[in-house]
Protein backbone atom coordinates (compact mmCIF):
# COMPACT_ATOMS: atom_id res chain seq x y z
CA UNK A 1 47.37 105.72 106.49
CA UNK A 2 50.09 107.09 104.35
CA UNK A 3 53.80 105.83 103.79
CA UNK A 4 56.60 108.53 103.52
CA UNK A 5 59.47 108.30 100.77
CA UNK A 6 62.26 111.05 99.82
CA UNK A 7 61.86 112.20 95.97
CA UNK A 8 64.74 112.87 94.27
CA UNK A 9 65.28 116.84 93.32
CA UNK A 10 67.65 119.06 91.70
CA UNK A 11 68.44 120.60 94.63
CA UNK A 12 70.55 119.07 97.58
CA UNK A 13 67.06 119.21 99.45
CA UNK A 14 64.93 116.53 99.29
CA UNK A 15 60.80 116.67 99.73
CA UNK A 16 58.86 114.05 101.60
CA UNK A 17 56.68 111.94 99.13
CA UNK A 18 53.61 110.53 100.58
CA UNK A 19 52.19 107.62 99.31
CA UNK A 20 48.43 106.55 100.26
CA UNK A 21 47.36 103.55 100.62
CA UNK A 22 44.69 103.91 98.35
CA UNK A 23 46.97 104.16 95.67
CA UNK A 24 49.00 100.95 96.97
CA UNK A 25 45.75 99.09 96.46
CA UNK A 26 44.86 100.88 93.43
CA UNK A 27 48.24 99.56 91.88
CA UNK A 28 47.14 96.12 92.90
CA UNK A 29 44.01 96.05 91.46
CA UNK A 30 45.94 97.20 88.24
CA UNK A 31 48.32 94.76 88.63
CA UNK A 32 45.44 92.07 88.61
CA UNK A 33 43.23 93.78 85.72
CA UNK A 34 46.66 93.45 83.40
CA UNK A 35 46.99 89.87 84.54
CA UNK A 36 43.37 88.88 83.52
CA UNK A 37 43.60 90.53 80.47
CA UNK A 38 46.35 88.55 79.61
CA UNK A 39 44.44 85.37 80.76
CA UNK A 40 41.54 86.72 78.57
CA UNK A 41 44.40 87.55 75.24
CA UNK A 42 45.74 84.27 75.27
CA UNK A 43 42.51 82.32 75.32
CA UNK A 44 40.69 84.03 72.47
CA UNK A 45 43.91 83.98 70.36
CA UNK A 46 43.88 80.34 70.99
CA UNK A 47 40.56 80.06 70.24
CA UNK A 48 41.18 81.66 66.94
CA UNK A 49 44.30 79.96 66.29
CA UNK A 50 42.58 76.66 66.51
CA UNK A 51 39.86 77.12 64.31
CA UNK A 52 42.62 78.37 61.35
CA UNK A 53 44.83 75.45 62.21
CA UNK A 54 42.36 73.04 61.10
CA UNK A 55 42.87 74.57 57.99
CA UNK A 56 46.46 75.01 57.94
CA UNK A 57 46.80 71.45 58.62
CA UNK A 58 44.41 70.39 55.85
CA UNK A 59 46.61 72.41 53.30
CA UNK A 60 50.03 71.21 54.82
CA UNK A 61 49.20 67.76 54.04
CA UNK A 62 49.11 68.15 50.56
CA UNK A 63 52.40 69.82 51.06
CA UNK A 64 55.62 67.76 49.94
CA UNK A 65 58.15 68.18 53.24
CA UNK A 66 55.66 70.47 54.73
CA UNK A 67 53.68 67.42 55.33
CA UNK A 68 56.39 65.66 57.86
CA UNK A 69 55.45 68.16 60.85
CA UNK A 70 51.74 67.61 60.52
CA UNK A 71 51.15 63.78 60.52
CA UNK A 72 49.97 63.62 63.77
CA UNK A 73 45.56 62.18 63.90
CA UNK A 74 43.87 64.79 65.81
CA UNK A 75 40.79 63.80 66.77
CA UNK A 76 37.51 64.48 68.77
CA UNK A 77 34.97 61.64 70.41
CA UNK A 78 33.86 59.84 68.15
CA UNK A 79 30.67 59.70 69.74
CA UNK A 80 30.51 63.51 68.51
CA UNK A 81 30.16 63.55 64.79
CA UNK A 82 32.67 66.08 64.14
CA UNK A 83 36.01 64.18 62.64
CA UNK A 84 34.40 64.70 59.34
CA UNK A 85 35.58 68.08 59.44
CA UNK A 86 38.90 66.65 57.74
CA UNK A 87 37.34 65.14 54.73
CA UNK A 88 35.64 69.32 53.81
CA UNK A 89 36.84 71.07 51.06
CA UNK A 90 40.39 73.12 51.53
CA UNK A 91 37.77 76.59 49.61
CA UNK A 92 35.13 76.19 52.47
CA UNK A 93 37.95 77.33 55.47
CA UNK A 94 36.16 75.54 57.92
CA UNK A 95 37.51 74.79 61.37
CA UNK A 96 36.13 74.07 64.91
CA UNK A 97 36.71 74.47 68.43
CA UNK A 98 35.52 74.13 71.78
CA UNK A 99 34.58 76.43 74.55
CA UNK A 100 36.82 74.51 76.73
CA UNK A 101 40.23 75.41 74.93
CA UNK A 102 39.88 78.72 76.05
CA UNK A 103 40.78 77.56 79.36
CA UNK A 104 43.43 75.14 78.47
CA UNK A 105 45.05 77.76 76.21
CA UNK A 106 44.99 80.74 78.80
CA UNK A 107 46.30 78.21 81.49
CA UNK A 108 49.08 77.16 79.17
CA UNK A 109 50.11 80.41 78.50
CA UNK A 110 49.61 82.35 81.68
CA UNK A 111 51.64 79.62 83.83
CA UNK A 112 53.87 77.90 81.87
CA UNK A 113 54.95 80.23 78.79
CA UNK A 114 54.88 83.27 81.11
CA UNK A 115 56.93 81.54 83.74
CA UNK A 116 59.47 79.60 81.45
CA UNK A 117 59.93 83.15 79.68
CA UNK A 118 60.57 85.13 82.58
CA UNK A 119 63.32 82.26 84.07
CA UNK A 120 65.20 81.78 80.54
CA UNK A 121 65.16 84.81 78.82
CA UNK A 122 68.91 84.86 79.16
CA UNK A 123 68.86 81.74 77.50
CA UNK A 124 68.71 80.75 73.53
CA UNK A 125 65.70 81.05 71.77
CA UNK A 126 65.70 77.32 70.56
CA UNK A 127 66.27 76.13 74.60
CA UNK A 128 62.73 78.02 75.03
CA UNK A 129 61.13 76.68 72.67
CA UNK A 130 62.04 73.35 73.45
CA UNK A 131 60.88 74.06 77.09
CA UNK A 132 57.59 75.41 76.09
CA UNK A 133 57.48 72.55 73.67
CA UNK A 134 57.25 69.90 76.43
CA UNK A 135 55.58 71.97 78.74
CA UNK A 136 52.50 72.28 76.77
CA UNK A 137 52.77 68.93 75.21
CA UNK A 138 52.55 67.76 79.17
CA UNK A 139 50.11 70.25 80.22
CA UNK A 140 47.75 68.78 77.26
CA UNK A 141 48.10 65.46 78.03
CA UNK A 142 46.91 65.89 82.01
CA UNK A 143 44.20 68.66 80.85
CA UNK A 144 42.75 66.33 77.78
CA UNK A 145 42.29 63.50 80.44
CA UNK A 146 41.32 66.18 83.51
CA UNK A 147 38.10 67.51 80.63
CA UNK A 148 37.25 63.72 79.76
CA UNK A 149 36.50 63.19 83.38
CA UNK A 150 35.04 65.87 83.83
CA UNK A 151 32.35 66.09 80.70
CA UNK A 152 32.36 62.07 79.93
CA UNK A 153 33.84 63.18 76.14
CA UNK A 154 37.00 62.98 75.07
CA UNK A 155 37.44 67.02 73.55
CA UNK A 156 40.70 65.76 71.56
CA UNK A 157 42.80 62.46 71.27
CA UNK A 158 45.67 61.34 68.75
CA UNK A 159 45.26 58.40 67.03
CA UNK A 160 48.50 58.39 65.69
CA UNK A 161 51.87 55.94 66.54
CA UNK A 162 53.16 58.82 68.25
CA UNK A 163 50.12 59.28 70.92
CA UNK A 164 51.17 59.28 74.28
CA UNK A 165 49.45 60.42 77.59
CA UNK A 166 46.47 58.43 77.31
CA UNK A 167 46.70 59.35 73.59
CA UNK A 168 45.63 63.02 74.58
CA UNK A 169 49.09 64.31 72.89
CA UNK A 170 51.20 63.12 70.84
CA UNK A 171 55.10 63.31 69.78
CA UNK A 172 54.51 64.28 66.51
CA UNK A 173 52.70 67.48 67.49
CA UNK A 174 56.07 68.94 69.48
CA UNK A 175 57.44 70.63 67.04
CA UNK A 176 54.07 72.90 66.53
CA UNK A 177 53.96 73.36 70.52
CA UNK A 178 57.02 74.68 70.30
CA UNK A 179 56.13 77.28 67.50
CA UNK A 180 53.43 78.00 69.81
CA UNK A 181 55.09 78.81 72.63
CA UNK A 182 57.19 81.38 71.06
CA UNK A 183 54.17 82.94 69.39
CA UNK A 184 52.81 83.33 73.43
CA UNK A 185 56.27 84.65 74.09
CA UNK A 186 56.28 87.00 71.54
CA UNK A 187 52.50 88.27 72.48
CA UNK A 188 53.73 88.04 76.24
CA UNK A 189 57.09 90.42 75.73
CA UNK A 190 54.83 93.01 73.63
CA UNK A 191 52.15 93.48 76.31
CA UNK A 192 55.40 93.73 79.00
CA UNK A 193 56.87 97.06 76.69
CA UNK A 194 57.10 99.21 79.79
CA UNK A 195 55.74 102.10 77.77
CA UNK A 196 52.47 100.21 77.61
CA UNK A 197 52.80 99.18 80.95
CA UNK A 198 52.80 102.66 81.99
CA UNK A 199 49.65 102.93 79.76
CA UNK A 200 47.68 100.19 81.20
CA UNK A 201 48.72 101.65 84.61
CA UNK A 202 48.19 105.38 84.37
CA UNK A 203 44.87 106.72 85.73
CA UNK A 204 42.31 106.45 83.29
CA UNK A 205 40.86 110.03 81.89
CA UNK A 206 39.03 112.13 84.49
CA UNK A 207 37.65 115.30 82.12
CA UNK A 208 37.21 116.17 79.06
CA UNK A 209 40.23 118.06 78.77
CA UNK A 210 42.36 114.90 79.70
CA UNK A 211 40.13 112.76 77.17
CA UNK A 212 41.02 115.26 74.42
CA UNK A 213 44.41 114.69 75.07
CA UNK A 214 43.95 111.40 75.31
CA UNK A 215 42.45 110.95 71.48
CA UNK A 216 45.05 113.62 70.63
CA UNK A 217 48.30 111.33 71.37
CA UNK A 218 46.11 108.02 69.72
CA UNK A 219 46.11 110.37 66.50
């Protein structure tokens, strides 16, 4: 089945467009492929981020003021013997992180940085941050105690004054969830340029004529 549109034309005549349904599916399936790659983005840059923010906060602690925003005690089971990743040298760059923060990462970003974005972006950059701030400082608190039922471990907990949420966030971590949540923003409002939309969207090369062309406008 086909749909029928006017096109606009130079002329005072107008052609009949016809749109197939194929290609209303196709745009769909695009439309989901963007969205899981997104999904996909935001996980392994959390994954990364994590393992370099052990480190960051290792060196920020020996940091006069810079110290302040990092005195929250993030911790793993201590039936796992991995807390002892705090005491390594600053020179080794070591940092850790579990398979399971991909999904709480992507899921923090795809529905709750995403969505805050698209409802505020009118609004100041500090109210966002603040927003995403809480957001994810909630959404860690219910997903620390969702994986602890579900594997028996606790994957993080804060053992500081400031824990809250069955001590699976705390207070003193806000102000890094809210630096967080505009990085996602940031990532989010570069992957919605609407020339790379167009990209990601256009048919993908069919011969080698439209391949050369391709490589020719990457060059």
């Amino acid at each position: 089945m086909e749909h029928t549109a006017l096109a606009p034309h130079l002329g005072s005549s107008s052609r009949p467009v016809h749109v197939r349904r194929a290609d209303l599916k196709r745009n769909a399936r695009l439309k989901l492929t963007f969205a899981l790659f997104r999904f996909c983005l935001y996980g392994m840059v959390g994954l990364s981020s994590e393992i370099f923010f052990y480190n960051l906060v290792r060196i920020a602690r020996h940091v006069p003021l810079l110290e302040a925003l990092f005195r929250f005690q993030w911790r793993v089971d201590d039936r796992l013997p991995l807390n002892d990743i705090w005491d390594t040298p600053i020179i080794a760059a070591y940092g850790q992180c579990s398979l399971w923060m991909f999904l709480v990462y992507s899921v923090a970003c795809f529905y709750f940085v995403e969505a805050i974005y698209r409802r505020t972006f009118r609004q100041h950059t500090l109210l966002r941050a603040v927003l995403y701030g809480h957001a994810i400082l909630l959404f860690e608190g219910v997903s620390g105690l969702f994986l602890e039922k579900l594997t028996g471990y606790r994957i993080w907990y804060y053992a500081d004054s400031g824990a809250i949420l069955w001590q699976m966030t705390s207070l003193y971590i806000l102000p890094i969830w809210m630096v967080t949540g505009l990085l996602a923003e940031f990532i989010y409002r570069e992957l919605m340029d609407p020339d790379l939309v167009a990209a990601l969207e256009s048919p993908l090369p069919a011969t080698p004529e439209e391949t050369e062309a391709s490589l020719q406008l990457m060059q």
